[in-house]
C-alpha atoms as a PDB file:
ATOM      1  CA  UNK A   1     123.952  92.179  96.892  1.00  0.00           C
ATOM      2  CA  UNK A   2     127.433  90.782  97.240  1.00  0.00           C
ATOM      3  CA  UNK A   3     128.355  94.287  98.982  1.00  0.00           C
ATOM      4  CA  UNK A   4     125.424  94.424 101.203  1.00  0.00           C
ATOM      5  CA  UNK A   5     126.723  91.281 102.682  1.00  0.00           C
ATOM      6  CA  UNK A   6     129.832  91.976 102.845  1.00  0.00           C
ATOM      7  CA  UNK A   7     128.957  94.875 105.235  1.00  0.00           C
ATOM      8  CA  UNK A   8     126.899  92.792 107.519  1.00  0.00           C
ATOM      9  CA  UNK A   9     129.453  90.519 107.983  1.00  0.00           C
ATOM     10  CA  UNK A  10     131.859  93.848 108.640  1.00  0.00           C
ATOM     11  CA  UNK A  11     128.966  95.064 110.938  1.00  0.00           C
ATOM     12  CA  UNK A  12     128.989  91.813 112.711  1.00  0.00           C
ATOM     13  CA  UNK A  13     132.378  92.025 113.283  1.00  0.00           C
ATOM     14  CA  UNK A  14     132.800  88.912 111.025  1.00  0.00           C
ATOM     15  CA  UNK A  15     136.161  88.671 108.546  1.00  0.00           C
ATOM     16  CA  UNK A  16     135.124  89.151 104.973  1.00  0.00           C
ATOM     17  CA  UNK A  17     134.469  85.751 103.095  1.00  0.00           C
ATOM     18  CA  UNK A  18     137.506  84.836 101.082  1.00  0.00           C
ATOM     19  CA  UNK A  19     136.756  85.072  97.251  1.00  0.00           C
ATOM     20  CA  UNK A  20     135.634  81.884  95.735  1.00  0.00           C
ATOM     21  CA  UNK A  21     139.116  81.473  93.300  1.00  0.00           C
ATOM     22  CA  UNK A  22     140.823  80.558  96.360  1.00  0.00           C
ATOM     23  CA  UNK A  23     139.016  77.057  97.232  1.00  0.00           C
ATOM     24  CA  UNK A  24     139.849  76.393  93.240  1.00  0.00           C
ATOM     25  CA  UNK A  25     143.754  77.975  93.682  1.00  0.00           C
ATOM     26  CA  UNK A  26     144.308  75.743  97.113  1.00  0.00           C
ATOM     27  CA  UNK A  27     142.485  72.606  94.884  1.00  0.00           C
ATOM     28  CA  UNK A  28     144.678  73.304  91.911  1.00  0.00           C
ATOM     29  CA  UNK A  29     147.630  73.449  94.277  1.00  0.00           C
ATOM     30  CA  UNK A  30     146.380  70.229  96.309  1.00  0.00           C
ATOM     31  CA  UNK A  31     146.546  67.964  92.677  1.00  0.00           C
ATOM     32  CA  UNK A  32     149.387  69.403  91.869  1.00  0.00           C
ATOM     33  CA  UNK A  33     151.102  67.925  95.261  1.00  0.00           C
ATOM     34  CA  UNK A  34     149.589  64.612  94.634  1.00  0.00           C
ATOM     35  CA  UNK A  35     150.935  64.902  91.249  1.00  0.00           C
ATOM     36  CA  UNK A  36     154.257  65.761  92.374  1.00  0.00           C
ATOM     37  CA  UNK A  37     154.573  63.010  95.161  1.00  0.00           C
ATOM     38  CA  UNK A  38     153.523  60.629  92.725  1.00  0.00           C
ATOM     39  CA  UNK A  39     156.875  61.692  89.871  1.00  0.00           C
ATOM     40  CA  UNK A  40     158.613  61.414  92.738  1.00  0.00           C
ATOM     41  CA  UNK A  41     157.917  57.986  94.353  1.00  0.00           C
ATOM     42  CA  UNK A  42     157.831  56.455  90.910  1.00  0.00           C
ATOM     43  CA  UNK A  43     161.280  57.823  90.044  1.00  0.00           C
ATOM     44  CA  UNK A  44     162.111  56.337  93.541  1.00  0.00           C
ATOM     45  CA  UNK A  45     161.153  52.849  92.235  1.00  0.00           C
ATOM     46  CA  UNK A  46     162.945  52.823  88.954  1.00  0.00           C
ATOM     47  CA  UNK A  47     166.179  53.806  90.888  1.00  0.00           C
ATOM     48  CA  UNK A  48     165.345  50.825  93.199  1.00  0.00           C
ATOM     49  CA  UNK A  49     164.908  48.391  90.449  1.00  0.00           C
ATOM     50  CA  UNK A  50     168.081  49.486  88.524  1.00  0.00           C
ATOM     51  CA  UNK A  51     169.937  49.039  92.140  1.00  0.00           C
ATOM     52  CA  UNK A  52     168.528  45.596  92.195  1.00  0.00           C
ATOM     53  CA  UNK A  53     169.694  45.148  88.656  1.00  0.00           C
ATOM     54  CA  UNK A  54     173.320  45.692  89.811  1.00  0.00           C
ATOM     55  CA  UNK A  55     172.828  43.345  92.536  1.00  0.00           C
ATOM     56  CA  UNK A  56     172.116  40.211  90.257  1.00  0.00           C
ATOM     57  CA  UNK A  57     174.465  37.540  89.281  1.00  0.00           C
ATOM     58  CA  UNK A  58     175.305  37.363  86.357  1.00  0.00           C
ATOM     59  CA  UNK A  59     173.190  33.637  85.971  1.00  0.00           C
ATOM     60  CA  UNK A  60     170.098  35.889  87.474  1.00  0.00           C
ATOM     61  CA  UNK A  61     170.488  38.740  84.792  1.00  0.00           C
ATOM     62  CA  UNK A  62     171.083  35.755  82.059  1.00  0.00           C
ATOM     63  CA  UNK A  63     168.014  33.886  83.100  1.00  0.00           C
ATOM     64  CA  UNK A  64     165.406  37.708  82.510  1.00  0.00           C
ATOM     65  CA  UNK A  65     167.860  38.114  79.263  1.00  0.00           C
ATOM     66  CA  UNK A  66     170.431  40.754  80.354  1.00  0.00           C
ATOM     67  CA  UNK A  67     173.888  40.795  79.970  1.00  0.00           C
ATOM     68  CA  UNK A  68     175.192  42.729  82.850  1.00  0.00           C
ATOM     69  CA  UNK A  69     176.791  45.855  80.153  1.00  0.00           C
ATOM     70  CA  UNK A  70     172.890  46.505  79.159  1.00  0.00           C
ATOM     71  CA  UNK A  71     172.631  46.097  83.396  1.00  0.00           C
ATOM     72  CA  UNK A  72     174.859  49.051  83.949  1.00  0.00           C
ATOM     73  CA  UNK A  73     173.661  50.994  80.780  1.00  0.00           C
ATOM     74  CA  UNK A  74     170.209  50.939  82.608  1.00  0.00           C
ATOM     75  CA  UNK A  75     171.728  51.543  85.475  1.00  0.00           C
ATOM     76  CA  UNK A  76     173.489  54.804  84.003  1.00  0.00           C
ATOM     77  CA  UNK A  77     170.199  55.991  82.496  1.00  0.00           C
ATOM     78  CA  UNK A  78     169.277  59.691  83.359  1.00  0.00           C
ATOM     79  CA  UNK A  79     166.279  59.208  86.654  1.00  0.00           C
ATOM     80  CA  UNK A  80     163.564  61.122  84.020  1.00  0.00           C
ATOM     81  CA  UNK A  81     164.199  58.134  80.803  1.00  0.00           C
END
């Protein structure tokens, strides 16, 4: 039956209906975004909180328990760790 409609639609001088795997493809594609935006703005953050690290005194980094060597060795850490 699939055909038969396909040729009214021809017939009609309608464009063919897209197959069905490409609402699923553009959905898979559409999480996959979101996913992607999301890695991105929270490896965004961690950079800004190991900027803001650096920026503490040395009293401020004593007071949360850092020395300010284990501020720069966070600081150093590859964006992905």
């Amino acid at each position: 039956m699939r055909t038969d409609h396909a040729v009214a639609q021809r017939l009609a001088g309608q464009p063919p209906a897209p197959p069905a795997r490409t609402e699923t493809s553009l959905q898979a594609l559409h999480a996959q975004c979101i996913a992607a935006a999301r890695w991105i703005a929270s490896q965004m953050e961690k950079r800004r909180s190991r900027l803001a690290l650096l920026e503490m005194t040395d009293e401020q980094l004593k007071d949360i328990g850092l020395s300010r060597a284990q501020a720069y060795s966070e600081f150093r850490r590859r964006p992905w760790d």
